[in-house]
N, C-alpha and C. Protein backbone atom coordinates (compact mmCIF):
# COMPACT_ATOMS: atom_id res chain seq x y z
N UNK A 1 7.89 8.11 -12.07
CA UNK A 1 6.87 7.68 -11.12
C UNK A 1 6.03 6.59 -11.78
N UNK A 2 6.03 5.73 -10.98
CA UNK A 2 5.04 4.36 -11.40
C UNK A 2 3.51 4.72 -10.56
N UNK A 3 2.50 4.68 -11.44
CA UNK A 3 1.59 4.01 -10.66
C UNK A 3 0.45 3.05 -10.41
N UNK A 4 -0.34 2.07 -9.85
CA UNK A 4 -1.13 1.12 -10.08
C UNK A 4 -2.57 1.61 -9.05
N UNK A 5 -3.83 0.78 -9.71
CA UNK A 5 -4.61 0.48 -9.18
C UNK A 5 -4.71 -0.48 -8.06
N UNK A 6 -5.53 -0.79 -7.09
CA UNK A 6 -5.84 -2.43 -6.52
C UNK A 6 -6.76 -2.18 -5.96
N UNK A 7 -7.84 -2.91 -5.88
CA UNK A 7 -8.63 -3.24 -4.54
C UNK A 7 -8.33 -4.05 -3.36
N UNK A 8 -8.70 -3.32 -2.35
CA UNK A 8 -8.44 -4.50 -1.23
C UNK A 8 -9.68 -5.75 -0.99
N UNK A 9 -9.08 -6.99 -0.95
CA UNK A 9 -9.59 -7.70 -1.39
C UNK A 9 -10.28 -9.18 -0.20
N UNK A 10 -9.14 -8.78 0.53
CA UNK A 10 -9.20 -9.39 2.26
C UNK A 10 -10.82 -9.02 2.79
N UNK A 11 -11.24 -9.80 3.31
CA UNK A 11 -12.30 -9.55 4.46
C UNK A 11 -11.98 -8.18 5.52
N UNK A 12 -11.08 -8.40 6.09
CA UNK A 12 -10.75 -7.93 6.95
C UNK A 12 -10.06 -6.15 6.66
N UNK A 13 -9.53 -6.24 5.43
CA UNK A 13 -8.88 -4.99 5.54
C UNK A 13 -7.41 -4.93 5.97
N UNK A 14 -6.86 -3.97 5.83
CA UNK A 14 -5.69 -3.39 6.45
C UNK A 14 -5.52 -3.33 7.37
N UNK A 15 -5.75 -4.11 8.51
CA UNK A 15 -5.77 -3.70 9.91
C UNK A 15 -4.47 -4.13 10.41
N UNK A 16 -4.22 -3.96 11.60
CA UNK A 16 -2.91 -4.07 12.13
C UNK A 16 -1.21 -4.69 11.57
N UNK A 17 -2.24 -6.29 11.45
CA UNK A 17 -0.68 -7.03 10.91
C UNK A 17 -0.64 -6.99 9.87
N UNK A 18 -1.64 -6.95 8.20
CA UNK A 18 -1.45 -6.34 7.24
C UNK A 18 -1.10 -5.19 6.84
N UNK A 19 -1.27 -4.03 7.60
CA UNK A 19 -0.61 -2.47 7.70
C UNK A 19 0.82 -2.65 7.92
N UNK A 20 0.73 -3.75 9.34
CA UNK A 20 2.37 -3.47 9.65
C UNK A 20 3.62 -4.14 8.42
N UNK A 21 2.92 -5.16 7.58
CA UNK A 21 3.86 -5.99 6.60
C UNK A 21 4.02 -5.33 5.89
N UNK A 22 2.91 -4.07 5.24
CA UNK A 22 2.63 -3.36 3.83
C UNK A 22 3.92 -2.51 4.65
N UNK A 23 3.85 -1.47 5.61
CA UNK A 23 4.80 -0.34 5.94
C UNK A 23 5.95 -1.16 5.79
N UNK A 24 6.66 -2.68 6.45
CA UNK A 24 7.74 -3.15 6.42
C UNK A 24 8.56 -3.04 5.20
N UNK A 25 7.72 -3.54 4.22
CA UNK A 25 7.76 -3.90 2.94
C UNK A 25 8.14 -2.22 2.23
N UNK A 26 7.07 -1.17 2.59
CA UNK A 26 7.68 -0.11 1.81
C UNK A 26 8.94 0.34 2.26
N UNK A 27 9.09 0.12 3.62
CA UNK A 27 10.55 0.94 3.69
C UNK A 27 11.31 0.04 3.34
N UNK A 28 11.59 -1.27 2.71
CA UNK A 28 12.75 -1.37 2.36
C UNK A 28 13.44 -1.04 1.22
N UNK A 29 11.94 0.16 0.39
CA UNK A 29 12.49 0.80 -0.73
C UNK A 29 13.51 1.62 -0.41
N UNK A 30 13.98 3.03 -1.33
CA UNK A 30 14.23 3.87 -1.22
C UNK A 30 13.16 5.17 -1.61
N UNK A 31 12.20 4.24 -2.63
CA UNK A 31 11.24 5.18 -3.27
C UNK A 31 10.48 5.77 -1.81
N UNK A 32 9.60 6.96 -2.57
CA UNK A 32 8.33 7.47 -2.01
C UNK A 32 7.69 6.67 -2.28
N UNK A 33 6.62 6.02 -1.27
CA UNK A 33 5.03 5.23 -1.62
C UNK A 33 4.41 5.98 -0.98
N UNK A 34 3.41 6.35 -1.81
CA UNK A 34 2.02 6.84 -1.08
C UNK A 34 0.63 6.10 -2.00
N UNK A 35 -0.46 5.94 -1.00
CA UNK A 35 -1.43 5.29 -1.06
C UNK A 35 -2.95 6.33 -1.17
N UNK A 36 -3.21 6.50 -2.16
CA UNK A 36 -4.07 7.68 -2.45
C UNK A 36 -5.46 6.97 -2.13
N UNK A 37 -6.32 6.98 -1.33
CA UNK A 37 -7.95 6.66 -1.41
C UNK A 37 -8.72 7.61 -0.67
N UNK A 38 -9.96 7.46 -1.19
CA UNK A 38 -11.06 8.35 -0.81
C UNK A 38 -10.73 9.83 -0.18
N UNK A 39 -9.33 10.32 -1.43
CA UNK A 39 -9.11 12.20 -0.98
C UNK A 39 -8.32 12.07 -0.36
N UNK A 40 -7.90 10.98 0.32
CA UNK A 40 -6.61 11.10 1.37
C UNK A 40 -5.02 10.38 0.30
N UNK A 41 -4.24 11.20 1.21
CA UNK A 41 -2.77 10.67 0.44
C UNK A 41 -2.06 10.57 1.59
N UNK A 42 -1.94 9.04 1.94
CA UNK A 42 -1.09 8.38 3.02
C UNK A 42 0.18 7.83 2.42
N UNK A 43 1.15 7.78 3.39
CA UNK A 43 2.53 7.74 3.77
C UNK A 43 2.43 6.19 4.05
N UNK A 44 2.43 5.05 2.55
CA UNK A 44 2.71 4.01 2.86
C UNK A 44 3.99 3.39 3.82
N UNK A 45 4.77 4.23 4.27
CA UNK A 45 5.97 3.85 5.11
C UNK A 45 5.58 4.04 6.84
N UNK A 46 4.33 5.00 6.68
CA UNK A 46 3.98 5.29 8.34
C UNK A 46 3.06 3.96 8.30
N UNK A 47 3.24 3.37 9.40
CA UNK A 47 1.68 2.91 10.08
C UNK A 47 1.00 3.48 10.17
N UNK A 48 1.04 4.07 11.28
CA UNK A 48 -0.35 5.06 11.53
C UNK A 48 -0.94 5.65 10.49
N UNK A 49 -0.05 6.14 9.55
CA UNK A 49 -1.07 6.77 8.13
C UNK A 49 -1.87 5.16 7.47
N UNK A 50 -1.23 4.70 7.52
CA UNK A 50 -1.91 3.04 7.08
C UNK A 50 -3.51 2.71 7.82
N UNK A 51 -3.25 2.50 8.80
CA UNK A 51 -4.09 2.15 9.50
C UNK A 51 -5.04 3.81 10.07
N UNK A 52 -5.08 4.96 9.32
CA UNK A 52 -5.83 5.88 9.33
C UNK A 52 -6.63 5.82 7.95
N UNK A 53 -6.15 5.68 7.34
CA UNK A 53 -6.86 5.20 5.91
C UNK A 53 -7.96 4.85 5.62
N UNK A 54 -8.19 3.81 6.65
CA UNK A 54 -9.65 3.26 6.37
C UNK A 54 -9.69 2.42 4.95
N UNK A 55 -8.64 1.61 5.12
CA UNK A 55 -8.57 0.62 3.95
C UNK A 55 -8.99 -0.48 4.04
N UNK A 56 -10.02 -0.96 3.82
CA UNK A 56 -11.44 -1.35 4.11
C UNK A 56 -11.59 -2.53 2.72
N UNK A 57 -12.31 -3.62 3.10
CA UNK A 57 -12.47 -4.60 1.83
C UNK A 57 -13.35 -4.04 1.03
N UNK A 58 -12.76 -4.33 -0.47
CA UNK A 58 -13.82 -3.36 -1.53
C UNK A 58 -13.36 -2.15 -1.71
N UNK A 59 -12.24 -1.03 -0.97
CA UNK A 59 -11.68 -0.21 -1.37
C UNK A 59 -10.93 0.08 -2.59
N UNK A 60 -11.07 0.66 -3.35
CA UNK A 60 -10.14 0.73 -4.73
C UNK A 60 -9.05 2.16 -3.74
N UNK A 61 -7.98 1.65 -4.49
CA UNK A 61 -6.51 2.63 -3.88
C UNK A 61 -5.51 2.65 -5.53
N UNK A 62 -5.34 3.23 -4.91
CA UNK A 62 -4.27 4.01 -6.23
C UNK A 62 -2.78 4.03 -4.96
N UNK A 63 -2.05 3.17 -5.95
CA UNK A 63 -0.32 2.96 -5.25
C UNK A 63 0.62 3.68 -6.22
N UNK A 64 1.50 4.96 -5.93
CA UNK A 64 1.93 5.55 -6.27
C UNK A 64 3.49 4.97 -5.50
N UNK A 65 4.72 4.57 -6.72
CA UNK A 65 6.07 4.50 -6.12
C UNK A 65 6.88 5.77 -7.39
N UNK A 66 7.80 6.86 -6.84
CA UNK A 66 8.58 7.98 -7.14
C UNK A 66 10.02 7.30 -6.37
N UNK A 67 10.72 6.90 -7.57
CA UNK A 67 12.64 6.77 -7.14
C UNK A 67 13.14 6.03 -7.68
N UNK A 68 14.46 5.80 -7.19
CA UNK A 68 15.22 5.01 -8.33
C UNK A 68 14.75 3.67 -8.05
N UNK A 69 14.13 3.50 -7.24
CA UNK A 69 14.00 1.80 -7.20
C UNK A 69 12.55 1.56 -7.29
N UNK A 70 11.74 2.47 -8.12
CA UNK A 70 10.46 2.26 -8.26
C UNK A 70 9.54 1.23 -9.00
N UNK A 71 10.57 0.69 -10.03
CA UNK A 71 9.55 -0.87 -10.84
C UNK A 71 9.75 -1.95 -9.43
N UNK A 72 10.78 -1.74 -9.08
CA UNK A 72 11.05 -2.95 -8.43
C UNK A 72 10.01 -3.14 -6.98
N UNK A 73 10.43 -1.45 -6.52
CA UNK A 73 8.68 -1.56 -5.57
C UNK A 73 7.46 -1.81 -5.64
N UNK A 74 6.90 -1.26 -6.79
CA UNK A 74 5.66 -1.65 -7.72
C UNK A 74 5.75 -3.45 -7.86
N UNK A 75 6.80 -3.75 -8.29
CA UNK A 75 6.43 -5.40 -8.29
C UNK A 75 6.41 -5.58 -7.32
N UNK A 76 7.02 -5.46 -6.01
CA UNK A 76 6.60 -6.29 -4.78
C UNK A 76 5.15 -5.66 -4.00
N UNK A 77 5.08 -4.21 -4.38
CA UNK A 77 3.43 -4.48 -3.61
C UNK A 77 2.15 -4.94 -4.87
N UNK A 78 2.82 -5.03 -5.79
CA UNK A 78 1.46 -5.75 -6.83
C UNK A 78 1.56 -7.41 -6.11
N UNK A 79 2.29 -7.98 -5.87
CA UNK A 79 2.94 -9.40 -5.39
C UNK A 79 2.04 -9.23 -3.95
N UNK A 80 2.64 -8.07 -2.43
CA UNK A 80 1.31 -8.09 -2.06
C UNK A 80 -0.02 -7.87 -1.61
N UNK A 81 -0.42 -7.06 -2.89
CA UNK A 81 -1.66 -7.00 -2.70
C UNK A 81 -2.40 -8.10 -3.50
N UNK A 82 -2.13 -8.31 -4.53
CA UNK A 82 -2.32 -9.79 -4.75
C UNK A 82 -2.69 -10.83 -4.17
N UNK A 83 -1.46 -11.06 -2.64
CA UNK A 83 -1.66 -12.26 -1.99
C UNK A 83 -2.19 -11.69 -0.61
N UNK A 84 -2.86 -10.79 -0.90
CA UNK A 84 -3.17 -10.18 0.53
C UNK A 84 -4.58 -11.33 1.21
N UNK A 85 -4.25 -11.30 2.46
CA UNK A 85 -4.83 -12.24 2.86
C UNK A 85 -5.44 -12.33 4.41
N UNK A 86 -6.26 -13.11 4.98
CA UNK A 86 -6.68 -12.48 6.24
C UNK A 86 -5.62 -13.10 7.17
């Protein structure tokens, strides 16, 4: 299991079309992603757990990837949360 820090860093947050790219993006793992903030542990592959989150600018999140293809997931959501953007 890999895991990283990030803040969200966008104005705006996670809202719709950034939720929907982040979920796109996890399922084309095979890994588990889950997105741990404020006590909650969301199902980076659901939307709806995404956008229940309350992932909010200024949020610190903890990104958890579990599987065989887990560095390689970890590099693409460090890539984007990185370029996350409004």
């Amino acid at each position: 299991m890999v895991s990283k820090e990030f803040t969200i860093k966008n104005s705006t947050g996670l809202h719709a079309r950034p939720a929907n790219n982040l979920c796109k993006l996890c399922k084309s793992f095979q890994s588990d992603i889950r997105i741990l903030s404020g006590g909650k542990k969301l199902n980076a592959k659901s939307i709806v757990s995404i956008l229940t989150g309350e992932l909010v600018k200024g949020k610190f999140i903890q990104v958890t990837a579990n599987g065989e293809d887990e560095n390689e997931a970890m590099t693409a959501l460090t890539e984007f949360f990185d370029n996350l953007s409004d």
